[in-house]
N, C-alpha and C. Protein backbone atom coordinates (compact mmCIF):
# COMPACT_ATOMS: atom_id res chain seq x y z
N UNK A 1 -65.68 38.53 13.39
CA UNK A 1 -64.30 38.86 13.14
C UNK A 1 -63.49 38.85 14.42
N UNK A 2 -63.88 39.13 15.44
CA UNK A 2 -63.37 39.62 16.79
C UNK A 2 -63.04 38.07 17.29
N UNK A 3 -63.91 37.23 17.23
CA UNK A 3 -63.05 35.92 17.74
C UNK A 3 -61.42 35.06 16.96
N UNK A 4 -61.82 35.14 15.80
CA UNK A 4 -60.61 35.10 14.52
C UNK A 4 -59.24 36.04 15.50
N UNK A 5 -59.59 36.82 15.56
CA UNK A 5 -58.48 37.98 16.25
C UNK A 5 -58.01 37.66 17.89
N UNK A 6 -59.13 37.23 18.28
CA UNK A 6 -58.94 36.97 19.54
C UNK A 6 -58.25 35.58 19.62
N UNK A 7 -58.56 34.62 18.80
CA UNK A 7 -57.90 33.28 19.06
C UNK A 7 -56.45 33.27 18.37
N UNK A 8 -56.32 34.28 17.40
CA UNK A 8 -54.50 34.73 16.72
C UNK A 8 -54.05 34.95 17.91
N UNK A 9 -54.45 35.67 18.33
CA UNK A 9 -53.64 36.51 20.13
C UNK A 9 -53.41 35.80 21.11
N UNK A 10 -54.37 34.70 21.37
CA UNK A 10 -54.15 33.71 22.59
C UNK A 10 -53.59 32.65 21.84
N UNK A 11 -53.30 32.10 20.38
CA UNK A 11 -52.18 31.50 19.87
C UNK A 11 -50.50 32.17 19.68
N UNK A 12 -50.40 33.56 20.22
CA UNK A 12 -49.71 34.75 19.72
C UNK A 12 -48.97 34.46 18.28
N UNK A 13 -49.86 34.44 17.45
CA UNK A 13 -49.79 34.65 16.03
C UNK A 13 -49.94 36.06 15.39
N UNK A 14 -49.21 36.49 14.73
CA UNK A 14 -49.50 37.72 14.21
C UNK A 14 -50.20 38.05 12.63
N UNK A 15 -50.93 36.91 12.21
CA UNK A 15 -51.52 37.32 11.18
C UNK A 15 -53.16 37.67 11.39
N UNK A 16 -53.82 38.85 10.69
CA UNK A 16 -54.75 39.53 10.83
C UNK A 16 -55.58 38.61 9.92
N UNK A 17 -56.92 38.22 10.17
CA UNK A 17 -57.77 37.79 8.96
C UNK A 17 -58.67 38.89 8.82
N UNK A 18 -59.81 38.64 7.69
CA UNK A 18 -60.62 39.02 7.70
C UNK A 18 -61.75 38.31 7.20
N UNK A 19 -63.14 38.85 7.09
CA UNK A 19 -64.02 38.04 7.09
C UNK A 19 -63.86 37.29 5.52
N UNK A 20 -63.15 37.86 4.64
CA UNK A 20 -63.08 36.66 3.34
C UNK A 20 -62.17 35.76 3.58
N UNK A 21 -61.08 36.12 4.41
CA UNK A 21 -60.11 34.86 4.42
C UNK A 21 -60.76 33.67 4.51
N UNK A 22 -60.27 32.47 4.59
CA UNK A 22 -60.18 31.28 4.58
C UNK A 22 -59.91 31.09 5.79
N UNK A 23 -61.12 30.35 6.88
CA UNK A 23 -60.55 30.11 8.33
C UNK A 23 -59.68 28.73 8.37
N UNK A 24 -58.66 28.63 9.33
CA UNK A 24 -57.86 27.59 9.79
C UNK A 24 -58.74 26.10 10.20
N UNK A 25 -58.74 25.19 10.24
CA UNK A 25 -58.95 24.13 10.43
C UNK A 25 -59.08 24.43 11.98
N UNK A 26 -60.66 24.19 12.32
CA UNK A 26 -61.46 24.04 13.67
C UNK A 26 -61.76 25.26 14.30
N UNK A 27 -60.87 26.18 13.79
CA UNK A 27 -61.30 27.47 14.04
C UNK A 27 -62.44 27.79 14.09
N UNK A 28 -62.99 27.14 12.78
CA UNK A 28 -65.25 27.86 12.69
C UNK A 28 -65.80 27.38 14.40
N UNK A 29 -65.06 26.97 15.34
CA UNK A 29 -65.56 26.37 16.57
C UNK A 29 -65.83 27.67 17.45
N UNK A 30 -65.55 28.50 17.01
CA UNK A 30 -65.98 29.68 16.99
C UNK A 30 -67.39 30.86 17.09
N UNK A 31 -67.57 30.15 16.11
CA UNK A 31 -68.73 30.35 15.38
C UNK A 31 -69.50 29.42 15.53
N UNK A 32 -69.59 28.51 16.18
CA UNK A 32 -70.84 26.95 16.50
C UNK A 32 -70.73 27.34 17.68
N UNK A 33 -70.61 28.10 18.34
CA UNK A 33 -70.91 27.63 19.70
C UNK A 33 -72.17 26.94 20.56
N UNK A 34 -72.35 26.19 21.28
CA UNK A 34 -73.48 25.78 22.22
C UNK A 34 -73.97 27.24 22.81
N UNK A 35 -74.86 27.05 22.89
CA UNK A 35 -75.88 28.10 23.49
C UNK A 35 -76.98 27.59 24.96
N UNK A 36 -76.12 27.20 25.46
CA UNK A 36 -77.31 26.41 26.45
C UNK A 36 -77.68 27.42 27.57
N UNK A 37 -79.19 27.11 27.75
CA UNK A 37 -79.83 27.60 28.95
C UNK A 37 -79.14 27.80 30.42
N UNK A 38 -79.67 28.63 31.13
CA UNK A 38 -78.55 29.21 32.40
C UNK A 38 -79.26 27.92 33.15
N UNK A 39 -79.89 27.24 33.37
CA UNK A 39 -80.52 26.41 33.88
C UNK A 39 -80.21 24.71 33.75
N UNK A 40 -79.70 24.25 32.72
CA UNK A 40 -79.28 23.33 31.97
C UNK A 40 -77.53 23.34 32.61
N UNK A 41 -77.11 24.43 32.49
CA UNK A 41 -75.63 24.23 33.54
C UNK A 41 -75.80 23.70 34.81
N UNK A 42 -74.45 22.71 34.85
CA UNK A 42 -74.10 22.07 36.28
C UNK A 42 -73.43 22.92 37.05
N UNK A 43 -72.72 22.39 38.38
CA UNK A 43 -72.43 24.20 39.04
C UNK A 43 -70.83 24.52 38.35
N UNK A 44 -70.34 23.34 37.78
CA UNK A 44 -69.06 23.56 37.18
C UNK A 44 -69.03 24.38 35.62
N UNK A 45 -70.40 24.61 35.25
CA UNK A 45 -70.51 25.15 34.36
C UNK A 45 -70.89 24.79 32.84
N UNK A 46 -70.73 23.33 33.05
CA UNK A 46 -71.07 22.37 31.49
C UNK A 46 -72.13 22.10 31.88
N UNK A 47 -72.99 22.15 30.50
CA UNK A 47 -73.96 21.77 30.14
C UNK A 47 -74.18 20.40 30.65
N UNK A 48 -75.82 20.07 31.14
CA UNK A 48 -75.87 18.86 31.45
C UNK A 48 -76.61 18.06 30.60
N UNK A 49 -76.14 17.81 29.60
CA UNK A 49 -76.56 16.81 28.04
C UNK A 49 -76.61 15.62 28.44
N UNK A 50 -75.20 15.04 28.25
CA UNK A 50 -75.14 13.84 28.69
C UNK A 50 -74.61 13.60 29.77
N UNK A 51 -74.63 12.80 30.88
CA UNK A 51 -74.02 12.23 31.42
C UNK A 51 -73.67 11.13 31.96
N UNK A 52 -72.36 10.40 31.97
CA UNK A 52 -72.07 9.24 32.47
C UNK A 52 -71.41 9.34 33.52
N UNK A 53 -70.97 8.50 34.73
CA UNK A 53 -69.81 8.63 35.28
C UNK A 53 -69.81 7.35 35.91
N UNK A 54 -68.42 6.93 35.10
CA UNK A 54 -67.83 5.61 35.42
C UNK A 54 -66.34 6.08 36.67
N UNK A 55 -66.07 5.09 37.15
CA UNK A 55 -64.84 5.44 37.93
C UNK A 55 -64.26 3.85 37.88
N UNK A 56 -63.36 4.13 36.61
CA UNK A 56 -62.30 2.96 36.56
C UNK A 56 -61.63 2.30 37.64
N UNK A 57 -62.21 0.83 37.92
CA UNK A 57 -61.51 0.40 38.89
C UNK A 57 -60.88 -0.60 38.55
N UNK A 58 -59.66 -1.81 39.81
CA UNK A 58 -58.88 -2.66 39.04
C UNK A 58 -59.60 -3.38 38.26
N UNK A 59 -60.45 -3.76 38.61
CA UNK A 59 -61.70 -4.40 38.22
C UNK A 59 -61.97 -4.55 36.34
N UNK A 60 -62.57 -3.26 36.85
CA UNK A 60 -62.74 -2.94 35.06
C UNK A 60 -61.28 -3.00 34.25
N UNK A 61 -60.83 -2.70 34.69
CA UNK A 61 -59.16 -2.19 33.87
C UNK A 61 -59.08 -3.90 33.39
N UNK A 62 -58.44 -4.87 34.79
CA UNK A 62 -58.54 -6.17 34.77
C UNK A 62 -59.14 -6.55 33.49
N UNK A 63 -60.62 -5.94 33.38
CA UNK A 63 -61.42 -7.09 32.10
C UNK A 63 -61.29 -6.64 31.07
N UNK A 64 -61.02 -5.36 31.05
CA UNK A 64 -60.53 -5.22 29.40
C UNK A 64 -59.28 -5.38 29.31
N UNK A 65 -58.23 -5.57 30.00
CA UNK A 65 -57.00 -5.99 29.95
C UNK A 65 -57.09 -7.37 28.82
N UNK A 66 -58.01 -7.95 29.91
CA UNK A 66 -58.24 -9.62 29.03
C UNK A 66 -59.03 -9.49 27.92
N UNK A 67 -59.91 -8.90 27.71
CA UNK A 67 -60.88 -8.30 26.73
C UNK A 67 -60.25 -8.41 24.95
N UNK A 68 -59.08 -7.16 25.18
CA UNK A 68 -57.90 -6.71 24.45
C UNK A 68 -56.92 -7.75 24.37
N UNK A 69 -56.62 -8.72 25.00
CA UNK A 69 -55.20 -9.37 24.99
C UNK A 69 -53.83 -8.40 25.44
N UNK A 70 -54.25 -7.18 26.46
CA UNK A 70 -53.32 -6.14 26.85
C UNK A 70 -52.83 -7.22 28.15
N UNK A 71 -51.45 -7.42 28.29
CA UNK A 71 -50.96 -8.44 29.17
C UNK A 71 -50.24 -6.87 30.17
N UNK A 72 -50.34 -5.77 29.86
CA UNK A 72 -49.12 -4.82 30.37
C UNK A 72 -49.44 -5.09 31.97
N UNK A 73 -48.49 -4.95 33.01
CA UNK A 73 -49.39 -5.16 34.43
C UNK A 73 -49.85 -3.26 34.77
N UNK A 74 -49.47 -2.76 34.26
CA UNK A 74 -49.76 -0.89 34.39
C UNK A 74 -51.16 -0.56 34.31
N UNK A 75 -51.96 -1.85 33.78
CA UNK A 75 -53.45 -1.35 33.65
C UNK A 75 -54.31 -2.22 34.76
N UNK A 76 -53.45 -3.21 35.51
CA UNK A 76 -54.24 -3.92 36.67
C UNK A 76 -53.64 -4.20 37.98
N UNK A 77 -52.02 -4.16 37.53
CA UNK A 77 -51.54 -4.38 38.50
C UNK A 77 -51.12 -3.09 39.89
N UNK A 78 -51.90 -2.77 40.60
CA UNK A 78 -51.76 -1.32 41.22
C UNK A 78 -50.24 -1.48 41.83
N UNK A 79 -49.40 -2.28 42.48
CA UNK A 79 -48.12 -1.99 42.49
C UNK A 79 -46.81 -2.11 41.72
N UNK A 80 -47.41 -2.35 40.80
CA UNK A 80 -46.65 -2.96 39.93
C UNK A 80 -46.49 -1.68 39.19
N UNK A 81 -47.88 -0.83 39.07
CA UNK A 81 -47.88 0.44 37.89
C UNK A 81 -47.08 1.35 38.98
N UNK A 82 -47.25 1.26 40.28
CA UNK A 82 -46.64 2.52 41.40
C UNK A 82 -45.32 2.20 41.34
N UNK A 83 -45.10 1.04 41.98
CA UNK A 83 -43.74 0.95 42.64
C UNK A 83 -42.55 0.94 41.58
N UNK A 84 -42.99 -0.27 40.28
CA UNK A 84 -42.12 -0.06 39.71
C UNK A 84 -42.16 0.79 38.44
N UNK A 85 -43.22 1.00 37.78
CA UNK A 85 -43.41 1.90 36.80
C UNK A 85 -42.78 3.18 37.08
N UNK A 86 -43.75 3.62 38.34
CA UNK A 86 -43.28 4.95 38.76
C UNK A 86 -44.75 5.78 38.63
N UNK A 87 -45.74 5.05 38.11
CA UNK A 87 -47.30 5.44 37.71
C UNK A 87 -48.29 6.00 39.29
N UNK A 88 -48.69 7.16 39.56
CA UNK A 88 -49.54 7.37 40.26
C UNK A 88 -50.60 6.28 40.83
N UNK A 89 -51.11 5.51 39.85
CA UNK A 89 -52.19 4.28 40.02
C UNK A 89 -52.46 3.51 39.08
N UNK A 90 -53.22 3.02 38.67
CA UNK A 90 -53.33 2.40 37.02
C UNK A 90 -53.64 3.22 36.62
N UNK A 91 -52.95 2.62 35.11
CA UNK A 91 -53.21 3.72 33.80
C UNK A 91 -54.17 3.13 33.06
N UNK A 92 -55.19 3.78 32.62
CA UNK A 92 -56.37 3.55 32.22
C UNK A 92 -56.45 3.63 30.68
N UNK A 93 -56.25 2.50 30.19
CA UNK A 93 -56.42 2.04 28.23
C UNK A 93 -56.97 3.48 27.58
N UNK A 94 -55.87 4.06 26.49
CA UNK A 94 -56.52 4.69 25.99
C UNK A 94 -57.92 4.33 25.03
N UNK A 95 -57.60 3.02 24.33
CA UNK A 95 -58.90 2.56 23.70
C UNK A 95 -60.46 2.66 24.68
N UNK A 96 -59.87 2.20 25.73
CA UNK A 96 -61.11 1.98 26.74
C UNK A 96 -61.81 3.72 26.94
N UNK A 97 -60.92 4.54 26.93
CA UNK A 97 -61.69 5.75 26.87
C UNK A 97 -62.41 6.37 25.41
N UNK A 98 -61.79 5.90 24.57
CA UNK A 98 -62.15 6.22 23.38
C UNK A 98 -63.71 5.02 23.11
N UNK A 99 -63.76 3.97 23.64
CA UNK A 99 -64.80 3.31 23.98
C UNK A 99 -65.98 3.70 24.57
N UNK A 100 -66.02 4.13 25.92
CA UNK A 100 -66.54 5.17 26.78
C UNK A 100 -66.99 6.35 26.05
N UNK A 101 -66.05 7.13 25.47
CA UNK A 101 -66.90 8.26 24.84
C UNK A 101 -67.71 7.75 23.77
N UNK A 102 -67.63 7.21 22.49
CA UNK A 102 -68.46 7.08 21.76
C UNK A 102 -69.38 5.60 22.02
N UNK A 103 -69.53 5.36 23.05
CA UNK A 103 -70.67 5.15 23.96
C UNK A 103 -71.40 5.71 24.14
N UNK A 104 -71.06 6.94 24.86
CA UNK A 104 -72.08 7.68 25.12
C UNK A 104 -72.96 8.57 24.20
N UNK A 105 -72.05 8.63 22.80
CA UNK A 105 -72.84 9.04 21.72
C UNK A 105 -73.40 7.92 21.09
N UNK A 106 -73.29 6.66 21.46
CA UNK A 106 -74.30 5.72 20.53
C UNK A 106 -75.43 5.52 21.76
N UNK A 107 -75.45 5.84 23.21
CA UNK A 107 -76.40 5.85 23.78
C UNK A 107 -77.66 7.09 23.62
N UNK A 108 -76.90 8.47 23.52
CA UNK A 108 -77.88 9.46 23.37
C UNK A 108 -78.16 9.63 21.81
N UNK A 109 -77.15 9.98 21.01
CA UNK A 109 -77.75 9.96 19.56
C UNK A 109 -77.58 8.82 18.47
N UNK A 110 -78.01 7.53 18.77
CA UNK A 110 -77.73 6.65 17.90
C UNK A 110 -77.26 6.41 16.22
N UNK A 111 -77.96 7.74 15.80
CA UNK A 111 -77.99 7.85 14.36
C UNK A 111 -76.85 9.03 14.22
N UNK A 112 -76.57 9.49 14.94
CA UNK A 112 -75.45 10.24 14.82
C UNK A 112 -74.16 10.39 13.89
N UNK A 113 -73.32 10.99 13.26
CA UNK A 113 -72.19 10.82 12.46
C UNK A 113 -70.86 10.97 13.37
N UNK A 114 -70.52 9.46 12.90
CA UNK A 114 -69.05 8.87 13.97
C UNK A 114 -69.74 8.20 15.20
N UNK A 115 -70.79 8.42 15.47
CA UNK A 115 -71.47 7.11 15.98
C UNK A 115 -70.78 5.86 15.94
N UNK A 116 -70.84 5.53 14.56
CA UNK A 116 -69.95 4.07 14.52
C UNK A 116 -68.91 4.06 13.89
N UNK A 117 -67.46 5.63 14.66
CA UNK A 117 -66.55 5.41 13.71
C UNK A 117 -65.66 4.35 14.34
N UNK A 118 -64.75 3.98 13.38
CA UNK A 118 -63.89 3.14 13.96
C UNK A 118 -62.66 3.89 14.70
N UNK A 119 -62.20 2.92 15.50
CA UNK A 119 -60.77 3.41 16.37
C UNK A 119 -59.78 2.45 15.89
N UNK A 120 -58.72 3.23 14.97
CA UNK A 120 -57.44 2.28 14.90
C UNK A 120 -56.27 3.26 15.46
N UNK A 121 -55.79 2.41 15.67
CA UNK A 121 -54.15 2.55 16.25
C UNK A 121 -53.66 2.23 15.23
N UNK A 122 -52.49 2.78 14.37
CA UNK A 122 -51.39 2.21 13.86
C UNK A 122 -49.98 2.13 14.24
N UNK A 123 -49.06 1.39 13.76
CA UNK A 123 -47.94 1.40 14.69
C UNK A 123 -47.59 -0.18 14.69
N UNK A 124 -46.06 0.01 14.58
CA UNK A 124 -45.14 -1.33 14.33
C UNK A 124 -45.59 -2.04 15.58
């Protein structure tokens, strides 16, 4: 009950549940929590399950640019995204991250659910 209450408060919502109510959508995240070993933490504190670490460069951006048929220059062109965009550095495809992550779930749990979901975009 105490997390239900606690996550109303740090939403500052003022409705009280109780344990018959009907929880909110994702809320039960609550109640699933991971339980991992003090040992299994990295020093930042997450669990070390999986890990990848890519570091997007023009490079990569470049080939899925062409990959995609994405012509934008914001994902390869580094002055082009600074000077005239106004962009910190390239901006990195949201698909391409959404790629990347469920990667890494078809690498560790293959049989997994959403394993092979699809990614659409909709939009004129």
């Amino acid at each position: 009950m105490v997390p239900l209450q606690a996550l109303s408060a740090t939403l500052g919502r003022e409705d009280r549940r109780s344990l018959c109510d009907e929880v909110p959508p994702l809320w039960h995240w609550l109640y699933c929590l991971p339980l991992h070993r003090q040992s299994a933490l990295g020093p930042e504190g997450h669990a070390r399950l999986w890990r990848r670490t890519l570091e997007p460069d023009d490079v990569l951006l470049f080939r899925y640019s062409a990959l995609t048929f994405n012509g934008h220059r914001i994902h390869y062109g580094r002055r082009y995204a600074t000077q005239v965009e106004g962009y910190p550095g390239l901006v990195v495809h949201g698909p391409l991250i959404a790629t990347l992550l469920l990667d890494v779930l078809r690498r560790h749990r293959p049989q997994a659910p959403g394993s092979g979901a699809p990614f659409r975009v909709s939009g004129g």
